[in-house]
N, C-alpha and C. Protein backbone atom coordinates (compact mmCIF):
# COMPACT_ATOMS: atom_id res chain seq x y z
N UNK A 1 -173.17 77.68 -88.13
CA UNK A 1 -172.83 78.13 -86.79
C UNK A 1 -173.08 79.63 -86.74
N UNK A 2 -173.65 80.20 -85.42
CA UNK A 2 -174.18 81.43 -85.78
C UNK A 2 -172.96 82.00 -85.27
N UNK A 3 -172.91 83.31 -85.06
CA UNK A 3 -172.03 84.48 -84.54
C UNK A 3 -171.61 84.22 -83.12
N UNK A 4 -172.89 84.28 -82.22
CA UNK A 4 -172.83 84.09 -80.87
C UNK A 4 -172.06 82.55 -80.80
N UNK A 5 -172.35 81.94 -81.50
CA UNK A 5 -171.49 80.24 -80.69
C UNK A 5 -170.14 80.52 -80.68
N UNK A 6 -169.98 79.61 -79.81
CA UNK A 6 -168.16 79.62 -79.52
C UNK A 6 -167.70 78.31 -80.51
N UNK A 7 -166.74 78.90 -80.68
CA UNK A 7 -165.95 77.87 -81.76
C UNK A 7 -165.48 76.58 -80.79
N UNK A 8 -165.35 75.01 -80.94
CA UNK A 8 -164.65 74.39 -80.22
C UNK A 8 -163.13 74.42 -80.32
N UNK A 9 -162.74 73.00 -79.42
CA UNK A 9 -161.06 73.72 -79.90
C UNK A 9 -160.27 72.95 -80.88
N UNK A 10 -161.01 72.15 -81.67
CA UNK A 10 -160.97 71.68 -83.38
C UNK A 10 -160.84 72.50 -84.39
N UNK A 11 -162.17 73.49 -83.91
CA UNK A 11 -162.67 74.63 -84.75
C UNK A 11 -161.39 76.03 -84.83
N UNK A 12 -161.43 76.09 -83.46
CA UNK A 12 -160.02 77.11 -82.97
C UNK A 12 -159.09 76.80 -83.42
N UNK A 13 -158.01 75.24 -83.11
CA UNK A 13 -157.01 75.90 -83.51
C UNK A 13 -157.02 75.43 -85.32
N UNK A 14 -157.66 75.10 -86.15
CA UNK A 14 -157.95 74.95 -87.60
C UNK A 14 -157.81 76.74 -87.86
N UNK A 15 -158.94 77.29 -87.20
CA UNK A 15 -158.64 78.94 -87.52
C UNK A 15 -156.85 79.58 -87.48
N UNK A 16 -156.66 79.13 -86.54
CA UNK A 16 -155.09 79.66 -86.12
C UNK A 16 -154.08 79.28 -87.59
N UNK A 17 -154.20 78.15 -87.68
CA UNK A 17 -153.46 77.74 -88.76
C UNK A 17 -153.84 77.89 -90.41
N UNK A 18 -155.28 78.53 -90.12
CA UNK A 18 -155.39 78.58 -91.51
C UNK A 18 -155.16 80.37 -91.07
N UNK A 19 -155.46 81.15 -90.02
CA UNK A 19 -154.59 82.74 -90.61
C UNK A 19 -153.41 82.69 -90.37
N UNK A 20 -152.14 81.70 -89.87
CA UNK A 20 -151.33 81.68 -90.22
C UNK A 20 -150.89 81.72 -91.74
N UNK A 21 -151.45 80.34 -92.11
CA UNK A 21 -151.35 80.35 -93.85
C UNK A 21 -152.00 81.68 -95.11
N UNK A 22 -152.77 82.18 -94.59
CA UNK A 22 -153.39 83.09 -95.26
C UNK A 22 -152.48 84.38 -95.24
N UNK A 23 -151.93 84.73 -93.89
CA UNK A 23 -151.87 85.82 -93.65
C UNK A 23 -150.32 85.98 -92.87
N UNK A 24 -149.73 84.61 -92.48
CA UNK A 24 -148.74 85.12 -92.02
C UNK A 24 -149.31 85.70 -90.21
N UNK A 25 -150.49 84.77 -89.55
CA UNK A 25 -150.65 85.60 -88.33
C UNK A 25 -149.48 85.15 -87.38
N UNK A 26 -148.79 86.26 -86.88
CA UNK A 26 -148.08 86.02 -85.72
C UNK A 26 -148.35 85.53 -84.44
N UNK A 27 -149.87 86.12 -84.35
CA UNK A 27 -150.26 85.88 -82.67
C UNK A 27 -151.26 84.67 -82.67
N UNK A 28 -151.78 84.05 -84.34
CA UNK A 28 -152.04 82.93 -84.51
C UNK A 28 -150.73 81.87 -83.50
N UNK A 29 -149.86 81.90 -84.51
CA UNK A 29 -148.84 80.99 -84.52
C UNK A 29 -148.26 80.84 -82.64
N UNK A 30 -148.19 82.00 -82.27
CA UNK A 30 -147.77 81.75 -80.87
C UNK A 30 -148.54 81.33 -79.92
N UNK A 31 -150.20 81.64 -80.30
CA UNK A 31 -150.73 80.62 -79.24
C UNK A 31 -151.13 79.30 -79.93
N UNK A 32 -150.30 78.61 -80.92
CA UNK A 32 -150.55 77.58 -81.58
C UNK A 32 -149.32 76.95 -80.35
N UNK A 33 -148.06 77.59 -80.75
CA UNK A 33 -146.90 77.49 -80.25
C UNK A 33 -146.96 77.06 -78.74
N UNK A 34 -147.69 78.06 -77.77
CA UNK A 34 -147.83 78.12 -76.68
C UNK A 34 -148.52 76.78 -76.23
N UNK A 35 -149.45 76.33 -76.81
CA UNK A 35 -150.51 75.25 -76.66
C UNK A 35 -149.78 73.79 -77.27
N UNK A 36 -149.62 73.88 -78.36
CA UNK A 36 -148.98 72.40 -78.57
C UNK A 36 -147.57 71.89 -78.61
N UNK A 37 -146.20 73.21 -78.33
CA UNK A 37 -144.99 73.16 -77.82
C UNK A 37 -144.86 72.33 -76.95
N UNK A 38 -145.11 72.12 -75.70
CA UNK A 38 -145.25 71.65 -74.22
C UNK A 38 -145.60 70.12 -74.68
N UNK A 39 -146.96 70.51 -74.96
CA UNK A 39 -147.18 69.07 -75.39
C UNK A 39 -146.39 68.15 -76.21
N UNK A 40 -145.78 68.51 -77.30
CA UNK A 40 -145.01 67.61 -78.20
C UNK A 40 -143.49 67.72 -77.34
N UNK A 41 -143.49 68.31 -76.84
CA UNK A 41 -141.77 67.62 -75.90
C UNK A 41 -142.54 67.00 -74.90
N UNK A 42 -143.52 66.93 -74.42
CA UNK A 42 -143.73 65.75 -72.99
C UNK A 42 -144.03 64.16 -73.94
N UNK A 43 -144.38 64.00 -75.35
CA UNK A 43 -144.65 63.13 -75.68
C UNK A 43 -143.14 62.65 -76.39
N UNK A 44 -142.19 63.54 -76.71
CA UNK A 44 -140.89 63.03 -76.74
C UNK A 44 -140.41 62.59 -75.71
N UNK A 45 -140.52 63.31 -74.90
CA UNK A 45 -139.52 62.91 -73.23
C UNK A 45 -140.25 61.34 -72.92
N UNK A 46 -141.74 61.21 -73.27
CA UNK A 46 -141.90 60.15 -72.76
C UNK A 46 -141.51 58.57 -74.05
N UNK A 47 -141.10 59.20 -74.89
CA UNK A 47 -140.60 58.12 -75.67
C UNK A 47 -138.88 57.80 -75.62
N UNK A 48 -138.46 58.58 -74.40
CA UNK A 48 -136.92 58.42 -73.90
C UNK A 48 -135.83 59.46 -74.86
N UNK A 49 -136.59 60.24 -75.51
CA UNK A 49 -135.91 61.07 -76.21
C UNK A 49 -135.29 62.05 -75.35
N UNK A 50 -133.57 62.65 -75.40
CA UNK A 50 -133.26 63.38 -74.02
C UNK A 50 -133.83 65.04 -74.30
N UNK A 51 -133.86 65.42 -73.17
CA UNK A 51 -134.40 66.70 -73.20
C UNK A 51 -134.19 67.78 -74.34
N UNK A 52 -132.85 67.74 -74.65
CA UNK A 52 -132.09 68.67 -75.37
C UNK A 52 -132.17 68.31 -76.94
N UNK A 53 -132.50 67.09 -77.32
CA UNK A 53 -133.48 66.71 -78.50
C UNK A 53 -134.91 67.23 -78.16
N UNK A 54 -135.91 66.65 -77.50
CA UNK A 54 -136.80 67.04 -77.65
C UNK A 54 -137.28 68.57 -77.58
N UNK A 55 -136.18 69.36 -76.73
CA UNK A 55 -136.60 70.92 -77.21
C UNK A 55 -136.70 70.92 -78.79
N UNK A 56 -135.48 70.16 -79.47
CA UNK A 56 -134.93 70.41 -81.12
C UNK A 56 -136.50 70.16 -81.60
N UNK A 57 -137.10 68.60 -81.39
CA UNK A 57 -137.48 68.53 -81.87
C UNK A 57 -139.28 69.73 -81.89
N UNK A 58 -139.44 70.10 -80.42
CA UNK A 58 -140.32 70.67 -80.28
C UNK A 58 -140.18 72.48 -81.77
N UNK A 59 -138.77 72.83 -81.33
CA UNK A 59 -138.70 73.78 -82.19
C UNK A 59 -139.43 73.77 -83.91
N UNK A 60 -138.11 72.33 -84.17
CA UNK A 60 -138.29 71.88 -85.43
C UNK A 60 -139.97 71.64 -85.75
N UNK A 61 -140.85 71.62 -85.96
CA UNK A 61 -142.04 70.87 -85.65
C UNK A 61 -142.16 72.29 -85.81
N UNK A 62 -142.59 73.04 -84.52
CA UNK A 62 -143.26 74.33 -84.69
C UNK A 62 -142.73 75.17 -86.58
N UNK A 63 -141.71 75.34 -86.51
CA UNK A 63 -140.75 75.62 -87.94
C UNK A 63 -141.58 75.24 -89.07
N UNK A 64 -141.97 73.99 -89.05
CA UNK A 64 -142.91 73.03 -90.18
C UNK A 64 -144.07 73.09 -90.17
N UNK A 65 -144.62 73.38 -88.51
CA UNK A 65 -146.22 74.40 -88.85
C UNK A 65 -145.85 75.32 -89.63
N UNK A 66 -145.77 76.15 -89.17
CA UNK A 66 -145.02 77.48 -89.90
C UNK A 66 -145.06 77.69 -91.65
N UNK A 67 -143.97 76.56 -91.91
CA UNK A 67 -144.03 76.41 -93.21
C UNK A 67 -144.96 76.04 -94.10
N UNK A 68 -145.41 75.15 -93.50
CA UNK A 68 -146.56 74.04 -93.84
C UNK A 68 -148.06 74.33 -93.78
N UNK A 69 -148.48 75.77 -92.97
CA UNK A 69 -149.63 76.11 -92.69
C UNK A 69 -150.52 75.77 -93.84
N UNK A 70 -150.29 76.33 -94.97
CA UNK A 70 -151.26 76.46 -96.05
C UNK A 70 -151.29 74.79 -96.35
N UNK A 71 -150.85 73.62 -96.48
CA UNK A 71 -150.71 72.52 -96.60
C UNK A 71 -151.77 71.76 -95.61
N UNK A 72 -152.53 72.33 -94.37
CA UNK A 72 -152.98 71.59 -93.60
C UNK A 72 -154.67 71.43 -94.27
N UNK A 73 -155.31 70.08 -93.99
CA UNK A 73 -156.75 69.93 -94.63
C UNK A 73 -157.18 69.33 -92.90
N UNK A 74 -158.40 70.34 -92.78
CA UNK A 74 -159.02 70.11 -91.67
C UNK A 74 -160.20 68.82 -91.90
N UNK A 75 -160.17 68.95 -93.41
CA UNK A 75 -160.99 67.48 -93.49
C UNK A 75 -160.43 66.50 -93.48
N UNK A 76 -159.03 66.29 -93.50
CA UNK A 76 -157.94 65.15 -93.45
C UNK A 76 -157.91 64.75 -91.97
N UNK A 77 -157.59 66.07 -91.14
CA UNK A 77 -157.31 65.51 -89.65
C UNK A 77 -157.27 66.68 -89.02
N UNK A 78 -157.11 66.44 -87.64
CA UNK A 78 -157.07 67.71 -86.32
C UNK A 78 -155.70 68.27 -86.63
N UNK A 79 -155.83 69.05 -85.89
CA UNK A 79 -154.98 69.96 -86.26
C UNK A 79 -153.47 69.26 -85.05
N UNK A 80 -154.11 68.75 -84.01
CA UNK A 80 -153.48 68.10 -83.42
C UNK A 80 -152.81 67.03 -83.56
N UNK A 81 -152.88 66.34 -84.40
CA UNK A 81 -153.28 65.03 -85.44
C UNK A 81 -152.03 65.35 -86.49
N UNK A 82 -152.37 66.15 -87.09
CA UNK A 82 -151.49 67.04 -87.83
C UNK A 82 -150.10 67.34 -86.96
N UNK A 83 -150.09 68.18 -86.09
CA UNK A 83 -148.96 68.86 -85.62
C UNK A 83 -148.20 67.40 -85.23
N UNK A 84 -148.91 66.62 -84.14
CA UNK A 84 -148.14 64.97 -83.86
C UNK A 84 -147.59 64.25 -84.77
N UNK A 85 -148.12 64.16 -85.77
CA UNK A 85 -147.56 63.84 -87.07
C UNK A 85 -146.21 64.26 -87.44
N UNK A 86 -146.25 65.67 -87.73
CA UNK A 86 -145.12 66.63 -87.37
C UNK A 86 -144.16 65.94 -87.16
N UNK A 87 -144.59 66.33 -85.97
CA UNK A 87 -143.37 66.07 -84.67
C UNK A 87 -143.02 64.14 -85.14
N UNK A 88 -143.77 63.67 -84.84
CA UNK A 88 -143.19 62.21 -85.09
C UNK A 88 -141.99 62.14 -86.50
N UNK A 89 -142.55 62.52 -87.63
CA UNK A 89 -141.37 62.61 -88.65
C UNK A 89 -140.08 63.61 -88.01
N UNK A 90 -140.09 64.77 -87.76
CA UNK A 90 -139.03 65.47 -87.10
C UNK A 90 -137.98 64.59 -86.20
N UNK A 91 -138.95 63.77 -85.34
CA UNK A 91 -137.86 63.05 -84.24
C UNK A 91 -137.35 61.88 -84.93
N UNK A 92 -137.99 61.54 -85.63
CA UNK A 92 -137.65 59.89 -86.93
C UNK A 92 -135.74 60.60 -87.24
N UNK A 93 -136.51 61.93 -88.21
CA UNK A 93 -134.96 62.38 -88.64
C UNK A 93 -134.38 62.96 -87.89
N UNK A 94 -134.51 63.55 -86.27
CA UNK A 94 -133.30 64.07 -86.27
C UNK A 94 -132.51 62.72 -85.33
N UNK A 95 -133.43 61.74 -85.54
CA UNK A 95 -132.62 60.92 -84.46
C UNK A 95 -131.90 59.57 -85.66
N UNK A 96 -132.13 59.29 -86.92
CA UNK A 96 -131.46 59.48 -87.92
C UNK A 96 -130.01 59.92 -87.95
N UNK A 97 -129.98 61.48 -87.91
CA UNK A 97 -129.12 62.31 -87.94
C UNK A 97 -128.02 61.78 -86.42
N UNK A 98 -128.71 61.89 -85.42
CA UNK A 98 -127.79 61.49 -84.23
C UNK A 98 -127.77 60.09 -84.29
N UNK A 99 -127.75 59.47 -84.97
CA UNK A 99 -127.70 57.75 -84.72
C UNK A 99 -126.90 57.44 -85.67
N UNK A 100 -126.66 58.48 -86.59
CA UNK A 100 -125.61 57.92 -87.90
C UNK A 100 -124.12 57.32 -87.34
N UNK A 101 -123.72 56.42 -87.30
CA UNK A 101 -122.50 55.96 -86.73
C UNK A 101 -121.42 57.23 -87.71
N UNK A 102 -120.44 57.39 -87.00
CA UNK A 102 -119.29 58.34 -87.95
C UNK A 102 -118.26 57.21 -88.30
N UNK A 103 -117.70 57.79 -89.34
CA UNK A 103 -116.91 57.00 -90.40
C UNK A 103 -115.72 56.63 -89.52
N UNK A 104 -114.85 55.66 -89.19
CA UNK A 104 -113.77 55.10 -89.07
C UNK A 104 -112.73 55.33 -89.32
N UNK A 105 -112.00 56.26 -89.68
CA UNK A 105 -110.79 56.75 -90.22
C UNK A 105 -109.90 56.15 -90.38
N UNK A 106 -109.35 55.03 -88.82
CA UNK A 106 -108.40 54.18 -89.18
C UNK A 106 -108.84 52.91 -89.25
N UNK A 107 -110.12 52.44 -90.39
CA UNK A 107 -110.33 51.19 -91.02
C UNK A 107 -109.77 51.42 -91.89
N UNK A 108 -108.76 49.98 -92.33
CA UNK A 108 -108.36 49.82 -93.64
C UNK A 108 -109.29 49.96 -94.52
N UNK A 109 -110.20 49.86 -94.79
CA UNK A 109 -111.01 49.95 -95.94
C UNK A 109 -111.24 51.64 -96.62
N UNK A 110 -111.00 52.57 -95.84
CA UNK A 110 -110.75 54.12 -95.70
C UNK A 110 -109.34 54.65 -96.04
N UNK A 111 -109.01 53.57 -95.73
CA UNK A 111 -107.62 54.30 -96.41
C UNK A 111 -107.22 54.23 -98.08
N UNK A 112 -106.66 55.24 -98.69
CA UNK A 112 -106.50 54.50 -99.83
C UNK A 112 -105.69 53.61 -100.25
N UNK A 113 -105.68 53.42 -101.52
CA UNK A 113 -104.38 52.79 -102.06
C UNK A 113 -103.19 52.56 -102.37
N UNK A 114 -102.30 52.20 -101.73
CA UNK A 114 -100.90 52.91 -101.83
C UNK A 114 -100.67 52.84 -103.48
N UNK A 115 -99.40 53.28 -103.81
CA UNK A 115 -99.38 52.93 -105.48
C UNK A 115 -98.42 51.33 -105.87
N UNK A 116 -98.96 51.12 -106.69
CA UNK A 116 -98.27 49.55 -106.76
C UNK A 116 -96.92 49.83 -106.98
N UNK A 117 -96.21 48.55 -106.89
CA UNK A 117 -94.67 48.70 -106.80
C UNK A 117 -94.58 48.77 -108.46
N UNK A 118 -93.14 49.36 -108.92
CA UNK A 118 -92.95 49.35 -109.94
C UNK A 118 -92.85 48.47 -110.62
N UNK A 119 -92.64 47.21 -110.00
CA UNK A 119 -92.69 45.82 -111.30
C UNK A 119 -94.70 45.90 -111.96
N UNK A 120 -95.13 45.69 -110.95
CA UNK A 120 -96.84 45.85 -111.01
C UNK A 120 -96.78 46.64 -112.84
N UNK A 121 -95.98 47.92 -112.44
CA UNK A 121 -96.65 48.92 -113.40
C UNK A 121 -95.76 48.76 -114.40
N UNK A 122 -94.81 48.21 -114.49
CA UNK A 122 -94.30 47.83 -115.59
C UNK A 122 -94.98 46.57 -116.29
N UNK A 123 -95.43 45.86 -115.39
CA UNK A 123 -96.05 44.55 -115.77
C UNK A 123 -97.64 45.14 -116.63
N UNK A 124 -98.28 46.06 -116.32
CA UNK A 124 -99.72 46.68 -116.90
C UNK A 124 -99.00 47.57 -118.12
N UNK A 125 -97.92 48.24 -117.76
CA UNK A 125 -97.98 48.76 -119.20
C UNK A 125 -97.58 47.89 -120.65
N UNK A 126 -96.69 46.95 -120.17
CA UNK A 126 -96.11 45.43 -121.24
C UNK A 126 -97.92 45.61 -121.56
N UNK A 127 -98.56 44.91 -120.77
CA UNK A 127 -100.03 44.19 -121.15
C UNK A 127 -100.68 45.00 -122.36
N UNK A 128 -100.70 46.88 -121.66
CA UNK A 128 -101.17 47.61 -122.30
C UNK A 128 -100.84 47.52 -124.00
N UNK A 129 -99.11 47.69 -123.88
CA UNK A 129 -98.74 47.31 -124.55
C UNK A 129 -98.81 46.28 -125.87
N UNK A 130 -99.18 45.11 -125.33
CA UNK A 130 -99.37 44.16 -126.15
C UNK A 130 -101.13 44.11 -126.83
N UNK A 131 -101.63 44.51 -125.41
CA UNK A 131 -103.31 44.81 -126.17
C UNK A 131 -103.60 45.84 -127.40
N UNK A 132 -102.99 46.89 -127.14
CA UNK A 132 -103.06 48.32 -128.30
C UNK A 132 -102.77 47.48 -129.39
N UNK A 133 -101.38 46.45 -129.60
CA UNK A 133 -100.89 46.17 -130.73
C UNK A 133 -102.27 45.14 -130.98
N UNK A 134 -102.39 44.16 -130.33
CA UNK A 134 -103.42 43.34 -131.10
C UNK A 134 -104.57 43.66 -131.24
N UNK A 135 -104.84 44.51 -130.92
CA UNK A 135 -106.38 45.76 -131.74
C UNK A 135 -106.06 46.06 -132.61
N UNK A 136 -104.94 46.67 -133.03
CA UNK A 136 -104.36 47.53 -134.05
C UNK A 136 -104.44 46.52 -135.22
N UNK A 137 -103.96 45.14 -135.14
CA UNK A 137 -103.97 44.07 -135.85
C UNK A 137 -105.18 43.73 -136.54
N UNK A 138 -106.28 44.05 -135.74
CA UNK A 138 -107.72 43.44 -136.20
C UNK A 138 -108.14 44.45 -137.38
N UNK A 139 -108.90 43.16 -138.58
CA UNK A 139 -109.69 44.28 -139.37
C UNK A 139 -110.50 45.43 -139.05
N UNK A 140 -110.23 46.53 -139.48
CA UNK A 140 -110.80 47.96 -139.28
C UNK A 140 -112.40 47.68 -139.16
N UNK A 141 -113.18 46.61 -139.59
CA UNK A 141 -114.70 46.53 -138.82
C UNK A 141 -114.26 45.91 -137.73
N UNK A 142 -113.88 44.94 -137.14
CA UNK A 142 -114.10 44.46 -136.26
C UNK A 142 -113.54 45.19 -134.96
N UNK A 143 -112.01 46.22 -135.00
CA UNK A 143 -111.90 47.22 -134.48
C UNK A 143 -112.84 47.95 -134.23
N UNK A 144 -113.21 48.73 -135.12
CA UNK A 144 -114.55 49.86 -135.14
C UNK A 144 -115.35 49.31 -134.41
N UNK A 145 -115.88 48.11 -134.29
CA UNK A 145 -117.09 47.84 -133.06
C UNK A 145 -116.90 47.65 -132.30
N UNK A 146 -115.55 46.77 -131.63
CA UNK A 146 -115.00 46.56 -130.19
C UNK A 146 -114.41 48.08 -129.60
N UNK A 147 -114.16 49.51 -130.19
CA UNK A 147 -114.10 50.49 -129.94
C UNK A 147 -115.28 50.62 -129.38
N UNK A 148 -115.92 50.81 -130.05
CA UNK A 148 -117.36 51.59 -129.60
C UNK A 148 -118.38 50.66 -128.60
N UNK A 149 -118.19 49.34 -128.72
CA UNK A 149 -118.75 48.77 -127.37
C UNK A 149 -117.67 48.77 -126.33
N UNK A 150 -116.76 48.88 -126.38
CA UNK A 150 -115.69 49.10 -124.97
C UNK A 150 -114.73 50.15 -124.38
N UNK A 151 -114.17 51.01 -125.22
CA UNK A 151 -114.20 52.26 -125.20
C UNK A 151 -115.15 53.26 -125.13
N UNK A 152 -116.11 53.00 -125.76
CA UNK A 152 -116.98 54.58 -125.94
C UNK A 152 -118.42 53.77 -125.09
N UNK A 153 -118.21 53.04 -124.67
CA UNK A 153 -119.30 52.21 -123.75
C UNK A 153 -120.83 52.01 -124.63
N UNK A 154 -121.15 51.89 -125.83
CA UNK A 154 -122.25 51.91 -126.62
C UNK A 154 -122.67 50.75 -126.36
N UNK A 155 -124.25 50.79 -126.17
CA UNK A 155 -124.75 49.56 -127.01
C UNK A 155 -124.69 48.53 -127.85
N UNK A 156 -124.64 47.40 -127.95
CA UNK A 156 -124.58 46.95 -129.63
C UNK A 156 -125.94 47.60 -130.49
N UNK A 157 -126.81 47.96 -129.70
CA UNK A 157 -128.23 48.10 -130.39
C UNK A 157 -127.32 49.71 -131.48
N UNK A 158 -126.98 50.42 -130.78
CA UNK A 158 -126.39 51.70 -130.72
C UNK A 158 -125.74 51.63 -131.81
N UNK A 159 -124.48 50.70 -131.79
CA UNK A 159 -123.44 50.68 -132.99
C UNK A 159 -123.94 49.98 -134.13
N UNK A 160 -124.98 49.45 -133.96
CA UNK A 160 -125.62 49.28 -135.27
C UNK A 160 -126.46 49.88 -136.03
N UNK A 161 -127.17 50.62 -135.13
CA UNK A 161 -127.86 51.87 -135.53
C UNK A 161 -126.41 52.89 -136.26
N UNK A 162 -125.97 53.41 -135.55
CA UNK A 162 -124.40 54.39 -136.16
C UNK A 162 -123.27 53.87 -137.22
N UNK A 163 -123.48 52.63 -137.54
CA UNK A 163 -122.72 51.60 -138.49
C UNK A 163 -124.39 51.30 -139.54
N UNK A 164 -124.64 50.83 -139.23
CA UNK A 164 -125.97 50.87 -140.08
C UNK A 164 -125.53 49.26 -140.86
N UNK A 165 -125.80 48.68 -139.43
CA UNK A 165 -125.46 47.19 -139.57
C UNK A 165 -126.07 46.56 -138.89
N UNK A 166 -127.21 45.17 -139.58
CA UNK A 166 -127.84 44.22 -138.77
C UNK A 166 -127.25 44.15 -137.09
N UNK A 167 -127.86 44.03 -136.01
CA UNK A 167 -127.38 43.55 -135.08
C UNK A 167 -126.58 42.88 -134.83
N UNK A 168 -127.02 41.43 -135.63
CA UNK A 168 -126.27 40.34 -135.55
C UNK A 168 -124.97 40.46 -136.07
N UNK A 169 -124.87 41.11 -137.40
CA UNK A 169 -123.29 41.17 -137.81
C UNK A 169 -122.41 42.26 -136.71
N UNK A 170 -122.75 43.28 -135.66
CA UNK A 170 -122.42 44.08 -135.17
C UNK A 170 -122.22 43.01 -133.51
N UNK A 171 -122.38 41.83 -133.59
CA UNK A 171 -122.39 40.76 -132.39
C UNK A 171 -121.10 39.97 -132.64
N UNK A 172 -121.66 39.73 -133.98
CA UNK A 172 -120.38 38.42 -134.79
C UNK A 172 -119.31 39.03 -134.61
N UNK A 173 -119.13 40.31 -134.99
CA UNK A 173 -117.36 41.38 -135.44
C UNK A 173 -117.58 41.16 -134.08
N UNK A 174 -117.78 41.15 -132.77
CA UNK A 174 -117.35 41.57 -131.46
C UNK A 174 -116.31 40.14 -131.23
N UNK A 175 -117.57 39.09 -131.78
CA UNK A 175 -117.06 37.85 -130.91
C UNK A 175 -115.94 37.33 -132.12
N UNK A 176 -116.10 37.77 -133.36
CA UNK A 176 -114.61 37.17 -134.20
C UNK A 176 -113.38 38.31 -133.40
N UNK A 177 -113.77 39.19 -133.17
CA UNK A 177 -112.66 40.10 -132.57
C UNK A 177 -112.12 39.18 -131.31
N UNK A 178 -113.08 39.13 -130.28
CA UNK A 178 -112.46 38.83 -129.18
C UNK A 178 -111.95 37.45 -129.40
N UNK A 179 -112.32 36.85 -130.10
CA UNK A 179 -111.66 34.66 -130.31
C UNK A 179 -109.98 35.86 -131.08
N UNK A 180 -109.86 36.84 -132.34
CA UNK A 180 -108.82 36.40 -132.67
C UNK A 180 -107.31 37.20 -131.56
N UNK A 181 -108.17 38.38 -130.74
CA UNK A 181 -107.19 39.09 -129.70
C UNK A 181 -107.23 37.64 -128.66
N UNK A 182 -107.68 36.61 -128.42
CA UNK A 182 -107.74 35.93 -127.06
C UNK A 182 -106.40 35.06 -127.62
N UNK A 183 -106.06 34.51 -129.19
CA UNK A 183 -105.16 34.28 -130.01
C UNK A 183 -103.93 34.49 -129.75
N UNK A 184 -104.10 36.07 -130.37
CA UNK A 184 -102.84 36.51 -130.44
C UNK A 184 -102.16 36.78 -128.96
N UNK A 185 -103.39 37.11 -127.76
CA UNK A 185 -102.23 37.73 -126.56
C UNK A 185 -101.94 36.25 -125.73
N UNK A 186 -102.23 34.74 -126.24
CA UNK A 186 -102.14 33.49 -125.75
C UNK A 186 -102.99 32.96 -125.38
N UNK A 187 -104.46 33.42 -124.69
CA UNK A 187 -105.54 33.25 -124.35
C UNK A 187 -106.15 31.48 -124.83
N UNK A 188 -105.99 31.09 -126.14
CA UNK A 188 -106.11 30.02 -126.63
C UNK A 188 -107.73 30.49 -126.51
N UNK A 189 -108.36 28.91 -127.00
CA UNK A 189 -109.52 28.73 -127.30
C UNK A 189 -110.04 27.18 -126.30
């Protein structure tokens, strides 16, 4: 293209946005602003979006040119193409944002938990109670692995690696543990 031709307005506003990105142009950006502002709120308004969103979203959008300048490929798409784009994700989220229902305050499910009555917690600590003792009971391997798979949340792969014990025997101590605690706290078989 020689000197004398006029740029089209593909060509134009691609320039605008790439000396925005280069350079930070101000008077790029405002007749970017000036030109496709208008336009992207008449294409909100006409998708029933209310006015006072679609300014948001017109702002927002311009904001993300802005940011986004150096990001744009004129071999990807128009610049128009581009900015609509924009704008379409902008109105996705801010209408997202205004569509989020707000939380319920007085659903039971929001409220918490009151604290259980004291039989409750006398009744969990007996249990506690009786569980500590019949761990305590079990041979010191078979303890040692029901620790570390249920307390310390490990793997079996894990505690056999750190015990330096076949898998399988690090399976067996779980399940002779749990048959002889299911025993002792009444559990039966």
């Amino acid at each position: 293209m020689s000197e004398g031709t006029a740029k089209t307005p593909l060509e134009f506003h691609a320039s605008l946005v790439k000396a925005i990105a280069e350079t930070g142009d101000r008077a790029a950006f405002e007749t970017l602003y000036r030109y496709f502002g208008p336009r992207v709120k008449a294409v909100a308004l006409r998708q029933g979006t209310d006015p006072g969103l679609a300014e948001e979203i017109v702002q927002e959008t311009m904001v993300n040119l802005w940011r986004k300048a150096a990001l744009f490929d004129p071999a990807k798409a128009a610049v128009s193409t581009w900015v609509f784009t924009i704008a379409r994700n902008v109105r996705v989220d801010l209408l997202r944002k205004t569509l989020r229902p707000e939380p319920d305050m007085t659903d039971p499910s929001m409220t918490p938990e009151g604290e259980p009555p004291p039989s409750e917690i006398v009744s969990r600590a007996e249990e506690a109670g009786r569980l500590h003792q019949a761990l305590s009971r079990l041979p010191a391997e078979q303890r040692l692995v029901l620790e570390q798979a249920f307390l310390e949340e490990k793997p079996h792969t894990e505690i056999a690696t750190d015990l330096d014990l076949p898998l399988g025997t690090v399976k067996s101590r779980i399940r002779l543990a749990f048959r002889r605690m299911r025993a002792e706290l009444g559990g039966g078989e």
